[in-house]
C-alpha atoms as a PDB file:
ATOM      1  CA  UNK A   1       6.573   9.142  26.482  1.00  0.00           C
ATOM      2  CA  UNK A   2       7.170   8.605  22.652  1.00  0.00           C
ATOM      3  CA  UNK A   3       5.289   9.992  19.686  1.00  0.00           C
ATOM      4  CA  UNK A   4       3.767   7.653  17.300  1.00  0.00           C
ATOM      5  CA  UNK A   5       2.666   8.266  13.942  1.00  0.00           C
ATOM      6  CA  UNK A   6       0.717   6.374  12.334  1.00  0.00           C
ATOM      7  CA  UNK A   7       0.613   6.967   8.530  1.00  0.00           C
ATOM      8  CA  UNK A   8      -1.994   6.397   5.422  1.00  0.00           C
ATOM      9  CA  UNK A   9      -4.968   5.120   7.285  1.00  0.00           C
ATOM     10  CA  UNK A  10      -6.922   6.199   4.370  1.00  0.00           C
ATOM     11  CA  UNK A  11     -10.202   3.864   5.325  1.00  0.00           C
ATOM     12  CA  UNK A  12     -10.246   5.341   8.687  1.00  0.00           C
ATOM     13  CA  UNK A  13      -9.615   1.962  10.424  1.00  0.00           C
ATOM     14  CA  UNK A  14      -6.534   1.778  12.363  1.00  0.00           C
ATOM     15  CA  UNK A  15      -8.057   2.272  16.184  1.00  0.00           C
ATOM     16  CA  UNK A  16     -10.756  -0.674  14.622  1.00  0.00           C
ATOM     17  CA  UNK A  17      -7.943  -3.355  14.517  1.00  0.00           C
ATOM     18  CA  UNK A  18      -5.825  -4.727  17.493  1.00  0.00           C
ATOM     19  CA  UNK A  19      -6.480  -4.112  21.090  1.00  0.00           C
ATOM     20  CA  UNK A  20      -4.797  -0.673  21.456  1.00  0.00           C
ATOM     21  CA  UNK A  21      -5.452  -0.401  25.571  1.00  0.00           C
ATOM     22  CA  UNK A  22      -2.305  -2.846  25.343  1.00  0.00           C
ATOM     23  CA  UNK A  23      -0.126   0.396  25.153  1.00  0.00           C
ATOM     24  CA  UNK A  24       0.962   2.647  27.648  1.00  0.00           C
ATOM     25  CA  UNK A  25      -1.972   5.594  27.765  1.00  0.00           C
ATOM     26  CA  UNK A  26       0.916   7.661  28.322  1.00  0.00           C
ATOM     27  CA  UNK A  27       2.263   7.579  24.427  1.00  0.00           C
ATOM     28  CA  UNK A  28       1.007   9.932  22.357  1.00  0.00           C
ATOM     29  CA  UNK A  29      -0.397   8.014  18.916  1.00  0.00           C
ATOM     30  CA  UNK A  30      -1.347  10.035  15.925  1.00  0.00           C
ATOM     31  CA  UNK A  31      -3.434   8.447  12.919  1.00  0.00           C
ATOM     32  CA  UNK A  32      -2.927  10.251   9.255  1.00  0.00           C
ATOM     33  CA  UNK A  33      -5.586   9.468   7.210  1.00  0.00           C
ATOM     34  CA  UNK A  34      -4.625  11.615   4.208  1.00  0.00           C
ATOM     35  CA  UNK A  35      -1.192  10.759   2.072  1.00  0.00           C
ATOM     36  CA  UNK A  36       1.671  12.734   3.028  1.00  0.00           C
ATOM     37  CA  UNK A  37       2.634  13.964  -0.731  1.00  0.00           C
ATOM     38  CA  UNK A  38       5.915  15.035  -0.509  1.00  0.00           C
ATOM     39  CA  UNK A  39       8.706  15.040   1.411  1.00  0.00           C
ATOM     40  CA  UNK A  40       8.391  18.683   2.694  1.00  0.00           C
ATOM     41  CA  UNK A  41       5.005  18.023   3.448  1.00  0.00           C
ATOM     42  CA  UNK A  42       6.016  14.770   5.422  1.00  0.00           C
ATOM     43  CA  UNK A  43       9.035  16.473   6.901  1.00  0.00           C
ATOM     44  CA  UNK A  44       7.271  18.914   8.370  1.00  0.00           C
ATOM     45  CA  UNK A  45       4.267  16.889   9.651  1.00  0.00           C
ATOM     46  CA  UNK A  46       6.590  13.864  11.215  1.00  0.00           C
ATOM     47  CA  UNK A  47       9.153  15.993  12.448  1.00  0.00           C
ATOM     48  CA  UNK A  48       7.962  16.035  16.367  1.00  0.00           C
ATOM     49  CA  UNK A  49       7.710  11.712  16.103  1.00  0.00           C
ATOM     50  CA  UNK A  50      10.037   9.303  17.533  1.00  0.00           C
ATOM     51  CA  UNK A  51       8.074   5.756  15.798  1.00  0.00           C
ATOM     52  CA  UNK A  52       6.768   6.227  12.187  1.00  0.00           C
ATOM     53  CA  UNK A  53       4.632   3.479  10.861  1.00  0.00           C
ATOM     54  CA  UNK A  54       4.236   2.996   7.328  1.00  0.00           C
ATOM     55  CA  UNK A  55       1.178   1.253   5.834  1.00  0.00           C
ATOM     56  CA  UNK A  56       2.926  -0.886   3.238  1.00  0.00           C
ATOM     57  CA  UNK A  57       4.329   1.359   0.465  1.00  0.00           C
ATOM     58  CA  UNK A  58       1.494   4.260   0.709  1.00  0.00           C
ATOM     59  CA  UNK A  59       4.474   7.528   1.431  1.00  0.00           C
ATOM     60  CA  UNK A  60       7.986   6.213   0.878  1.00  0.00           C
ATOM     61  CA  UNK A  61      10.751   6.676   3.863  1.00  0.00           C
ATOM     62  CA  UNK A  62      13.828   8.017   1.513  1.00  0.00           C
ATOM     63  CA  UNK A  63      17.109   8.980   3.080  1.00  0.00           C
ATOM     64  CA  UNK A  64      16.459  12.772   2.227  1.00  0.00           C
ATOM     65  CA  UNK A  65      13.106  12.448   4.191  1.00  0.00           C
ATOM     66  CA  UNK A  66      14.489  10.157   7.228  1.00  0.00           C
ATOM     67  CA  UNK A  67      17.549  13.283   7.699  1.00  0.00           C
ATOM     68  CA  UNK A  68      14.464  15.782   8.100  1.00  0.00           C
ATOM     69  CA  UNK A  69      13.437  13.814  11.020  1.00  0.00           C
ATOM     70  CA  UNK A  70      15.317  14.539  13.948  1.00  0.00           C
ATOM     71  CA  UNK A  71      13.193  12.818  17.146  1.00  0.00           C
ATOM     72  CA  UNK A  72      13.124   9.590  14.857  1.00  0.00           C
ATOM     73  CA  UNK A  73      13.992   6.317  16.893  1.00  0.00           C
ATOM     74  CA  UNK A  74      12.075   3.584  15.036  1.00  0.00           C
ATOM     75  CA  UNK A  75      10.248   3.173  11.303  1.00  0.00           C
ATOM     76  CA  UNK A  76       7.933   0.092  11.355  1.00  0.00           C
ATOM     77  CA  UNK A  77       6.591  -0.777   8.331  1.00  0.00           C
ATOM     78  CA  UNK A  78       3.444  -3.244   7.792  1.00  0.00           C
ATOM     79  CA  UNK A  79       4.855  -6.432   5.732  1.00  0.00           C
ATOM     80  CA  UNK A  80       8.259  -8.229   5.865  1.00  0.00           C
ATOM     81  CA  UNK A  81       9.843  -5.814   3.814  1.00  0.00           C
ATOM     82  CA  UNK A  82       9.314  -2.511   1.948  1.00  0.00           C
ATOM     83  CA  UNK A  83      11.455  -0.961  -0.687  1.00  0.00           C
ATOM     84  CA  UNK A  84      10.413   2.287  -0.519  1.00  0.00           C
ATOM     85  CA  UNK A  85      12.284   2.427   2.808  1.00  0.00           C
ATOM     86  CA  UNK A  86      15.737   3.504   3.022  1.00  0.00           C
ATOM     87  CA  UNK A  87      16.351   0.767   5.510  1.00  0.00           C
ATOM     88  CA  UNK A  88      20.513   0.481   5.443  1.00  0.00           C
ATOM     89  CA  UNK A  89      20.614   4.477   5.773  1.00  0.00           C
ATOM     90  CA  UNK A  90      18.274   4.648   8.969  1.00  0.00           C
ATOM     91  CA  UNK A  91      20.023   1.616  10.087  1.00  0.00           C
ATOM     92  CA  UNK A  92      23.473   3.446  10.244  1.00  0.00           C
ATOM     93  CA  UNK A  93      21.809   6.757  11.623  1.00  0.00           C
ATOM     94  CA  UNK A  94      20.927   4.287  14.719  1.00  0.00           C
ATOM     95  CA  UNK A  95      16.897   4.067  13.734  1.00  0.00           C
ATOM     96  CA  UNK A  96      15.322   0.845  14.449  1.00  0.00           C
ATOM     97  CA  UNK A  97      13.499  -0.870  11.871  1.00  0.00           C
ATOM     98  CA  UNK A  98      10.524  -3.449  12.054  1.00  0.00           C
ATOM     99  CA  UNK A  99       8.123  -5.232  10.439  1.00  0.00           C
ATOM    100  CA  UNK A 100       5.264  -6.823  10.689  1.00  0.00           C
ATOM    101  CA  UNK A 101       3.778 -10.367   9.781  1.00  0.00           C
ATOM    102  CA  UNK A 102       2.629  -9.622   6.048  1.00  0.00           C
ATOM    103  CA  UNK A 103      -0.798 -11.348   5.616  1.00  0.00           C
ATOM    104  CA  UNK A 104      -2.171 -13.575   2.839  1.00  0.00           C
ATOM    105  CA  UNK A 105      -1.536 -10.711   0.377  1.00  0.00           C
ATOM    106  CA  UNK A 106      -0.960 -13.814  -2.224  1.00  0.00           C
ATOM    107  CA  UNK A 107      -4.497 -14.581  -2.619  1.00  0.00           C
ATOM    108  CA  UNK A 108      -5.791 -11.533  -2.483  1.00  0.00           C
ATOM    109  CA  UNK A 109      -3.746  -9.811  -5.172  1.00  0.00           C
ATOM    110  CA  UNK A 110      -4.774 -12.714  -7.613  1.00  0.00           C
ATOM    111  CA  UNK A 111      -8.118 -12.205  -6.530  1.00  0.00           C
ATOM    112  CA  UNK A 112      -7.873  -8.597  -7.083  1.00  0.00           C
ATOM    113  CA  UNK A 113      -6.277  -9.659 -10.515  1.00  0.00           C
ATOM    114  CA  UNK A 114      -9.012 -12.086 -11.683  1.00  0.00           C
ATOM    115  CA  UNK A 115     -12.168  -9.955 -10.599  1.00  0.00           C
ATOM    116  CA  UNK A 116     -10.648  -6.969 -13.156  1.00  0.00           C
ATOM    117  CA  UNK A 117     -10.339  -9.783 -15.342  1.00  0.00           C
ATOM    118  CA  UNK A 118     -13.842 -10.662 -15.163  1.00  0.00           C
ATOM    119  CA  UNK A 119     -14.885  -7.125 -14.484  1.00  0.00           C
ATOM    120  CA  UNK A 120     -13.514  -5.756 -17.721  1.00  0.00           C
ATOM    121  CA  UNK A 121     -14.401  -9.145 -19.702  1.00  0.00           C
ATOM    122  CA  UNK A 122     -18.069  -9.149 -18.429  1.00  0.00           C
ATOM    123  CA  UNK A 123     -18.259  -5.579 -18.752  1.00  0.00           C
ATOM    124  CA  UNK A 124     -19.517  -5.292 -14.621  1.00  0.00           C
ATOM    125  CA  UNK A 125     -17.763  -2.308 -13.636  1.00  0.00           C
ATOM    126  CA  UNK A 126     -18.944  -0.621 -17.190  1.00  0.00           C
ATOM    127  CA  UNK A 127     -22.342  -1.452 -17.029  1.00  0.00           C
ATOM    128  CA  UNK A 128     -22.883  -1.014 -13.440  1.00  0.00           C
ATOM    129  CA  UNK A 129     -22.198   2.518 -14.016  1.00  0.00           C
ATOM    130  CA  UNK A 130     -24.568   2.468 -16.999  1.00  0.00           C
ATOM    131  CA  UNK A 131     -27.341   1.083 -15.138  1.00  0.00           C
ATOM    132  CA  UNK A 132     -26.932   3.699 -12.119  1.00  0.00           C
ATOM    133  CA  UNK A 133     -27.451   6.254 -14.728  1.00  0.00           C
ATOM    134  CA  UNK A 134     -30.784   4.613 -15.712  1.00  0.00           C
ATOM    135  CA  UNK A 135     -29.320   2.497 -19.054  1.00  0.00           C
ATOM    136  CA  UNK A 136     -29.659  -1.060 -20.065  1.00  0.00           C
ATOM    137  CA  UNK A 137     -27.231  -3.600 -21.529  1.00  0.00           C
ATOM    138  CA  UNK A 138     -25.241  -0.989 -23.758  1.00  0.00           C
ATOM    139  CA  UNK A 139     -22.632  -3.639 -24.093  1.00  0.00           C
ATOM    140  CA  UNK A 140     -21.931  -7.421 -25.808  1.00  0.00           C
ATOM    141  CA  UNK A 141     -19.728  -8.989 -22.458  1.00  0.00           C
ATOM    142  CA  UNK A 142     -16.947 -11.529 -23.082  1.00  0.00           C
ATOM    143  CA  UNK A 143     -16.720 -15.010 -22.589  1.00  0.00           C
ATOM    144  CA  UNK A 144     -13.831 -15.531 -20.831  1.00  0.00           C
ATOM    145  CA  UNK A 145     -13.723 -19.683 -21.011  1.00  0.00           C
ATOM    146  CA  UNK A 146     -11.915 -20.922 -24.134  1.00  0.00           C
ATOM    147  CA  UNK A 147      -9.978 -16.983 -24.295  1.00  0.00           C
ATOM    148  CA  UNK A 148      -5.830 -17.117 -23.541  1.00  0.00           C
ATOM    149  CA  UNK A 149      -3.984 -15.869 -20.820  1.00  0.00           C
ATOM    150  CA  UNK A 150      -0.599 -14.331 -20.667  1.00  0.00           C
ATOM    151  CA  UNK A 151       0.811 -14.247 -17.496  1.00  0.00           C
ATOM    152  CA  UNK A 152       4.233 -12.274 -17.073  1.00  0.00           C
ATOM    153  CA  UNK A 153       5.982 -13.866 -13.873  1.00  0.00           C
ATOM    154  CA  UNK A 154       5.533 -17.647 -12.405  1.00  0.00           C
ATOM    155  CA  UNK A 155       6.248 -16.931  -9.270  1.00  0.00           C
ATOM    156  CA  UNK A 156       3.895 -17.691  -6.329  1.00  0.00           C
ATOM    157  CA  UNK A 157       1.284 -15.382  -7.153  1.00  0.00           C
ATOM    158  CA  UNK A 158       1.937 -15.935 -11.335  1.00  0.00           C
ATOM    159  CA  UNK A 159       1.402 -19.349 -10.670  1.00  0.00           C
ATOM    160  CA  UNK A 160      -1.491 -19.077  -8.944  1.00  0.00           C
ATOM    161  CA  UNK A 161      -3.105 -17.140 -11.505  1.00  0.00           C
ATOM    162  CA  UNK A 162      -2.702 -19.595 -13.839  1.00  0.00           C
ATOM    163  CA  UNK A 163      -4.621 -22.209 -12.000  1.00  0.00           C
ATOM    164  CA  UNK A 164      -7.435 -19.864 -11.593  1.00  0.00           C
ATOM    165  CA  UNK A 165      -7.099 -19.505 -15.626  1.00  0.00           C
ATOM    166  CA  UNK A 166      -7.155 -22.683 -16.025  1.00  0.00           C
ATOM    167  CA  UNK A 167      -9.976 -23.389 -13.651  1.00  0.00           C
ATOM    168  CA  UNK A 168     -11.928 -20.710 -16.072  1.00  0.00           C
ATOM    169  CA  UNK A 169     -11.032 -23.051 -18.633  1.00  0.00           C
ATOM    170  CA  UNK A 170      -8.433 -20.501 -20.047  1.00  0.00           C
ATOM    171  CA  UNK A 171      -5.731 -21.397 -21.908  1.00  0.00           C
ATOM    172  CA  UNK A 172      -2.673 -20.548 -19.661  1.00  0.00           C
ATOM    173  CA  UNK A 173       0.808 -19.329 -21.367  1.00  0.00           C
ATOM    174  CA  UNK A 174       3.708 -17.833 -19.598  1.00  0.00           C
ATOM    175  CA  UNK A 175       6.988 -15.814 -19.809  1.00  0.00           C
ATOM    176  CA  UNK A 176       9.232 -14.005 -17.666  1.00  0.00           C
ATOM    177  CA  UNK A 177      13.032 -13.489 -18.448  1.00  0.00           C
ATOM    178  CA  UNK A 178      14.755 -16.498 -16.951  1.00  0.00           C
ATOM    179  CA  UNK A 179      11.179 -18.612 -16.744  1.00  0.00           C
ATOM    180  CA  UNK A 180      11.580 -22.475 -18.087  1.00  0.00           C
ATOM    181  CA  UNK A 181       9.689 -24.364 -20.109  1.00  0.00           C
ATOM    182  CA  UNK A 182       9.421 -26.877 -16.935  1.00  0.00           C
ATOM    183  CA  UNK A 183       8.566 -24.390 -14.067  1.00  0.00           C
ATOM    184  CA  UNK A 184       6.205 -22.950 -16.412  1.00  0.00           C
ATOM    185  CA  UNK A 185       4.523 -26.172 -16.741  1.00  0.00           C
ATOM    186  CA  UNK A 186       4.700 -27.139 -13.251  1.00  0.00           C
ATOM    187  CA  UNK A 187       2.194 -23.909 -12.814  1.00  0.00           C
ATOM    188  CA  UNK A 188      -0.031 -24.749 -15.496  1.00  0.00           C
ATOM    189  CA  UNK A 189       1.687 -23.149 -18.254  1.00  0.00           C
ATOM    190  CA  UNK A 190       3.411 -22.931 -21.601  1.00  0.00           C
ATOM    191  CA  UNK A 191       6.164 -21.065 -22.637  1.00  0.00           C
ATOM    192  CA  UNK A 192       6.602 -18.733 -24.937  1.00  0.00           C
ATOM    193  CA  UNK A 193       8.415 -15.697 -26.275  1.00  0.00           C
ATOM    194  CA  UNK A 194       7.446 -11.929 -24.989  1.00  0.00           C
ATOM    195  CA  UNK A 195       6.937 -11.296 -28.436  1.00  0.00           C
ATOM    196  CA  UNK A 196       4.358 -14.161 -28.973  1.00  0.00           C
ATOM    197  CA  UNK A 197       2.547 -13.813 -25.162  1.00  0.00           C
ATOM    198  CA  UNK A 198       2.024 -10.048 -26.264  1.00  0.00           C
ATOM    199  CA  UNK A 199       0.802 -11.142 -29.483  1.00  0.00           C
ATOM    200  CA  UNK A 200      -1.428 -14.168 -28.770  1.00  0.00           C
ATOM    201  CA  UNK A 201      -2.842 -13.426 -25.150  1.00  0.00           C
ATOM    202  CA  UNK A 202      -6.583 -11.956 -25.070  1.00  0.00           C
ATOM    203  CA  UNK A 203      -5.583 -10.762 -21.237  1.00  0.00           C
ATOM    204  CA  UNK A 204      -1.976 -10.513 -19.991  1.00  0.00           C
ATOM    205  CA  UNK A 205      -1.843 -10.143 -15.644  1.00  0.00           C
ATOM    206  CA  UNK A 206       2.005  -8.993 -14.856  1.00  0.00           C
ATOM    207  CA  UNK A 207       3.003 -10.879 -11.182  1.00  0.00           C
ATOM    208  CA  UNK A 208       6.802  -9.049 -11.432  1.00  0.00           C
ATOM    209  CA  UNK A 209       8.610  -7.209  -8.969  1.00  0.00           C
ATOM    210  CA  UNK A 210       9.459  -3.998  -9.546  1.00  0.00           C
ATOM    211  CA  UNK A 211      13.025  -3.492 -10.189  1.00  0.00           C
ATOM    212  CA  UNK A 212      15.613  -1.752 -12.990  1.00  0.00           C
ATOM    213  CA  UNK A 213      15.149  -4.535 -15.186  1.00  0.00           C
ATOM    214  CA  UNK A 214      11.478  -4.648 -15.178  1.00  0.00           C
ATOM    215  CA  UNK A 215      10.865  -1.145 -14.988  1.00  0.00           C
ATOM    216  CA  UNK A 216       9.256  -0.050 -18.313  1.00  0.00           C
ATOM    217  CA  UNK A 217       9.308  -3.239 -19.048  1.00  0.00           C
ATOM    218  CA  UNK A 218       6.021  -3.135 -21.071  1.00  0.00           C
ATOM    219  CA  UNK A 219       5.563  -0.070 -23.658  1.00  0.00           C
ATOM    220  CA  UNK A 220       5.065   1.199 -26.963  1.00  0.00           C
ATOM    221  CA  UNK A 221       6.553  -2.045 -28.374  1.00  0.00           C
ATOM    222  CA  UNK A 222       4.300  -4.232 -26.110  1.00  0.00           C
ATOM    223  CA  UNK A 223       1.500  -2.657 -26.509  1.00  0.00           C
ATOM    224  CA  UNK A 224       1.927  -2.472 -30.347  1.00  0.00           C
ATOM    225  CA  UNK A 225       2.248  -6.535 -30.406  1.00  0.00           C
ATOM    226  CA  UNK A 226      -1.677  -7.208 -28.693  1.00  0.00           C
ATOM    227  CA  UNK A 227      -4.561  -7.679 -30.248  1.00  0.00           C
ATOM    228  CA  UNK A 228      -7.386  -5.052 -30.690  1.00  0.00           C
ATOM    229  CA  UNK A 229      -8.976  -6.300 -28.386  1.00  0.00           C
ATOM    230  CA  UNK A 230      -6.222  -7.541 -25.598  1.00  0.00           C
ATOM    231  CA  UNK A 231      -6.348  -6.194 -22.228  1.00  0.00           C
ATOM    232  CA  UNK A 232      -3.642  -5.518 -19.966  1.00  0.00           C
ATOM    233  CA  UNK A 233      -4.064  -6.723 -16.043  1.00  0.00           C
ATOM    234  CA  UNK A 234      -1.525  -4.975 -13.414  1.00  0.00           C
ATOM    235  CA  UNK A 235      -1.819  -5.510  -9.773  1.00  0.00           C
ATOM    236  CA  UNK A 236       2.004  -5.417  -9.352  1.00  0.00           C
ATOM    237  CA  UNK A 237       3.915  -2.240  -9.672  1.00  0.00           C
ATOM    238  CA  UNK A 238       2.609   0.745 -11.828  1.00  0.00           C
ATOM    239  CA  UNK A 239       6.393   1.844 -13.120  1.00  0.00           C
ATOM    240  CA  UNK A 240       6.465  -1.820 -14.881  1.00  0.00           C
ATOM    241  CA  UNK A 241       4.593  -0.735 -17.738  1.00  0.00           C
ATOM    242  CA  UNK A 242       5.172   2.736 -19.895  1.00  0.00           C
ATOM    243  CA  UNK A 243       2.139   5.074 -18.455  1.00  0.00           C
ATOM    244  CA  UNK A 244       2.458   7.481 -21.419  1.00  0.00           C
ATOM    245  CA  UNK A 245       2.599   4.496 -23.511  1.00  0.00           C
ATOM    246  CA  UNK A 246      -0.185   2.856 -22.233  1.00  0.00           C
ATOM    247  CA  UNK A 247      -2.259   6.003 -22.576  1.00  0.00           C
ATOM    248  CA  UNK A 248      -1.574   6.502 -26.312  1.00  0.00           C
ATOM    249  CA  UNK A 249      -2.715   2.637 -26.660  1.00  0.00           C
ATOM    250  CA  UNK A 250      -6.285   3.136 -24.377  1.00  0.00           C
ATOM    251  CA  UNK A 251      -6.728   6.847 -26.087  1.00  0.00           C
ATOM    252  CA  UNK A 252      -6.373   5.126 -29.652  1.00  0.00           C
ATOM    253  CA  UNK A 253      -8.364   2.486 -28.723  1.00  0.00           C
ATOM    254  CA  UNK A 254      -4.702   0.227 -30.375  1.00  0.00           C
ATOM    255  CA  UNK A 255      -5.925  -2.023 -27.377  1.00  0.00           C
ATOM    256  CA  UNK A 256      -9.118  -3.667 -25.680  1.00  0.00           C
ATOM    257  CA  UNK A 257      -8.690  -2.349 -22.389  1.00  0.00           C
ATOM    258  CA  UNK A 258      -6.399  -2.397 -19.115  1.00  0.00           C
ATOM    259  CA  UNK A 259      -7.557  -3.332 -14.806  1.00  0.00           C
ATOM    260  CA  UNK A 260      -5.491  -1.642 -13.080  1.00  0.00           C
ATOM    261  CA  UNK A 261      -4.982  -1.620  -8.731  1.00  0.00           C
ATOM    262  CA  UNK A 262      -1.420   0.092  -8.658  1.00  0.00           C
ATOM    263  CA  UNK A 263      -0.296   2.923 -10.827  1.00  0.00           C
ATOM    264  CA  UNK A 264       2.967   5.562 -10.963  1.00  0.00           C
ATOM    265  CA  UNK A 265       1.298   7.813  -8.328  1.00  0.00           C
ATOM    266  CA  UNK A 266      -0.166   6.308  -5.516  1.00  0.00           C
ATOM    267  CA  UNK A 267      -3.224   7.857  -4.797  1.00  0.00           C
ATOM    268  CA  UNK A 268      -4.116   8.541  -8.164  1.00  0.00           C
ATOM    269  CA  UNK A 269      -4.398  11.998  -8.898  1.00  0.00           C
ATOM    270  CA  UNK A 270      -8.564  13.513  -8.881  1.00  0.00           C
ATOM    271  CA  UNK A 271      -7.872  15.039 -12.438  1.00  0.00           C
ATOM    272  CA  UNK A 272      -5.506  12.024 -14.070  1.00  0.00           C
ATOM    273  CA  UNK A 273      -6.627  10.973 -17.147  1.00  0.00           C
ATOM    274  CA  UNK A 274      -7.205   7.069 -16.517  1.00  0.00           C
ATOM    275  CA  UNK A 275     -10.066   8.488 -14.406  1.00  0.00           C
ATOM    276  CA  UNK A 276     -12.101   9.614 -17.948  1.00  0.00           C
ATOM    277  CA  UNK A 277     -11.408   6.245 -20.215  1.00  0.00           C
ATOM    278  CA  UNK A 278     -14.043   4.237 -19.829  1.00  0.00           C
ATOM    279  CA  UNK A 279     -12.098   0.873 -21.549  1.00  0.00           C
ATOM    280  CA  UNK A 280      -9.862   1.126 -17.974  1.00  0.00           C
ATOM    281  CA  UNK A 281     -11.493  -0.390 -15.100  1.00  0.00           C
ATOM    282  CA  UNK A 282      -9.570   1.092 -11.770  1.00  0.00           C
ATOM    283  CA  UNK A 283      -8.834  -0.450  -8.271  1.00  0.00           C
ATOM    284  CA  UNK A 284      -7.427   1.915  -5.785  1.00  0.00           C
ATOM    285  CA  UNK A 285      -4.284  -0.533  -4.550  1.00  0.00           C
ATOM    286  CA  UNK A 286      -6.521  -3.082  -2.877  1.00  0.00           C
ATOM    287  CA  UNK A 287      -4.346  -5.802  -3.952  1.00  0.00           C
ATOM    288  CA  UNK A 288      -2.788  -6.809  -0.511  1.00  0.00           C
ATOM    289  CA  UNK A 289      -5.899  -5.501   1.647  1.00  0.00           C
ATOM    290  CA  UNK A 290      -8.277  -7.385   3.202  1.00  0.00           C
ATOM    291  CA  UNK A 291      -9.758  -7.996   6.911  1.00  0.00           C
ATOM    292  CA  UNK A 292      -7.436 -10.582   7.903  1.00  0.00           C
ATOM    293  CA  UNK A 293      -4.608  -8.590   6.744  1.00  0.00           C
ATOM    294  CA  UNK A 294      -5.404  -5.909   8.232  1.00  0.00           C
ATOM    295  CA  UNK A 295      -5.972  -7.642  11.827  1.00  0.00           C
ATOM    296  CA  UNK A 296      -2.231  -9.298  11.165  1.00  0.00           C
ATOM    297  CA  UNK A 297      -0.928  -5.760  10.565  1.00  0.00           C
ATOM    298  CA  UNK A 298      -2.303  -4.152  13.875  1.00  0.00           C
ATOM    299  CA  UNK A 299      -1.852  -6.919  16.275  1.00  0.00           C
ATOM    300  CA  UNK A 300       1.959  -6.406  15.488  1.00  0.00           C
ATOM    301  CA  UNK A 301       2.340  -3.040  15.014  1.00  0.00           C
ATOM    302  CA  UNK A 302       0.910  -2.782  18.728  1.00  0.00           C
ATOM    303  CA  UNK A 303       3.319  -5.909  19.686  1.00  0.00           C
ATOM    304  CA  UNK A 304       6.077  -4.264  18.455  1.00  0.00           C
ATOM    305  CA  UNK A 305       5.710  -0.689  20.099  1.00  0.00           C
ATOM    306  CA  UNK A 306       4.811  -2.524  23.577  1.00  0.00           C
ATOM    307  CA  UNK A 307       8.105  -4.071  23.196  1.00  0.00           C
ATOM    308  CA  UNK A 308      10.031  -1.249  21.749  1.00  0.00           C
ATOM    309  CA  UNK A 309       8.536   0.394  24.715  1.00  0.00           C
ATOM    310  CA  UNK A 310       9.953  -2.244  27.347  1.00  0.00           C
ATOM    311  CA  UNK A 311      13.151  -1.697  25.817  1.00  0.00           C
ATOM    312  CA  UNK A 312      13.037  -5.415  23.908  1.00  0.00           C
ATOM    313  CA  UNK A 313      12.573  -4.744  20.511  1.00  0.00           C
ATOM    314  CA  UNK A 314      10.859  -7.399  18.367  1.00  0.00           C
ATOM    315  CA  UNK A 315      10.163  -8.271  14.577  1.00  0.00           C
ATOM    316  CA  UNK A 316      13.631  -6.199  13.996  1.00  0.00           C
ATOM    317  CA  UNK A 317      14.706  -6.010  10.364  1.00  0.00           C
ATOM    318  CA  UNK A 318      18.263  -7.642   9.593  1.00  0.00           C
END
């Protein structure tokens, strides 16, 4: 009987989702629940496995990793797709590769967006923390109505943050390289240069894929062009924006603040220095998670192995 792995279950939660008696009691299914770090760590660890199962983009599935692996016969990976795997190399070493239905993860990285909008602007996360230590109103909160947003990308989840700007009676501009002035006003925005959304925005949410063109996208020049008080929203891909960069601009206090759910090292290291500013409210890469997600992610992952298993694959990657 096969070997499962099951990787990154870092809330402890995986047997909690999906009916798991579905599978044969005869395969063998272990849960990580700590990040495999590197790929001799991983190598070593998922060496004995036929199935891996990645949890989104938590440990990425390189080529050097998948040659390391010499019992592997299928990768699954939660989501439609996931470019931290090497997909095309396991493909032509004869590994199967699936996926799994990918959730709602459009509403609930805005939402993750918006509340460290408001969580920075009304101070919550700040002043929480003050009032656990027995304090009082130590800070003067934002109003966020009337404020502008700058919202880099108008795709389907830039566009969606600009209704939810606009339903905070924000007012909504937009740019991304090839964005027009028409799609950005068929989501609810205007559009302007990078040089004047840096410049005029009081928050700026990036909704980009990561790619080589948007990687570093936003650094020391960016970051020079906001206001004092401008903050800096990322719930996309860490690598888009300049980390050393952005530390110089939250260590100077050159900007108001940044919310950030996904950064350059996934988790975020105990001793990093985001972890002491207090003008940088965290999220730990909750953007796509939620319940529902969750019981999308599990109900396939166990369709898919109990089909694998009866030797009819499903949910195969092209």
């Amino acid at each position: 009987m096969p070997r499962i792995a099951i990787l990154d279950d870092y809330q402890n939660v995986a047997k909690s989702y999906g009916d798991w008696t579905r599978l044969d009691p005869a395969a063998q299914v272990t849960i990580f629940h700590n990040n495999l770090a590197t790929v001799d760590e991983a190598a070593a660890a998922l060496a004995p496995f036929d199935v891996v199962v990645l949890m989104r983009e938590r440990m990425p599935m390189p080529a050097a990793l998948i040659d390391r692996l010499p019992n592997l016969k299928m990768i699954m990976t939660t989501g439609g797709s996931n470019r931290s795997l090497a997909k095309e190399h396991a493909q032509q070493k004869g590994i199967l590769c699936c996926f799994t239905r990918g959730g709602d993860s459009t509403a609930t990285t805005v939402e993750t967006a918006f509340a460290l909008l408001l969580g920075h602007g009304r101070g919550l996360v700040y002043e929480d923390r003050m009032m656990r230590s027995g304090k009082w109103q130590t800070t003067i909160p934002t109003t966020i109505a009337g404020k502008t947003l700058g919202v880099v990308g108008m795709g389907r989840l830039g566009s969606r943050m600009a209704r939810i700007g606009k339903a905070f009676d924000m007012k909504v501009i937009a740019w991304s390289t090839n964005l027009t002035a028409e799609k950005a006003a068929a989501g609810g925005a205007e559009l302007v240069t990078k040089e004047e959304l840096f410049a005029q925005s009081d928050y700026i949410s990036i909704h980009l894929v990561l790619s080589d063109r948007s990687r570093g996208l936003i650094g020391a020049t960016e970051f020079g062009q906001m206001k004092k008080t401008g903050v800096l929203i990322n719930t996309s891909r860490g690598p888009i924006v300049d980390e050393k960069a952005m530390l110089d601009a939250l260590t100077s206090k050159r900007i108001g603040g940044v919310g950030l759910d996904v950064f350059d090292q996934e988790p975020l290291p105990a001793d990093h220095p985001l972890r002491k500013l207090d003008n940088a409210t965290l999220s730990p890469h909750l953007g796509y998670v939620s319940d529902g997600t969750y019981h999308e992610y599990f109900e396939d992952i166990i369709d898919n192995l109990v089909n694998w298993m009866k030797g009819t694959p499903s949910r195969v990657m092209a």
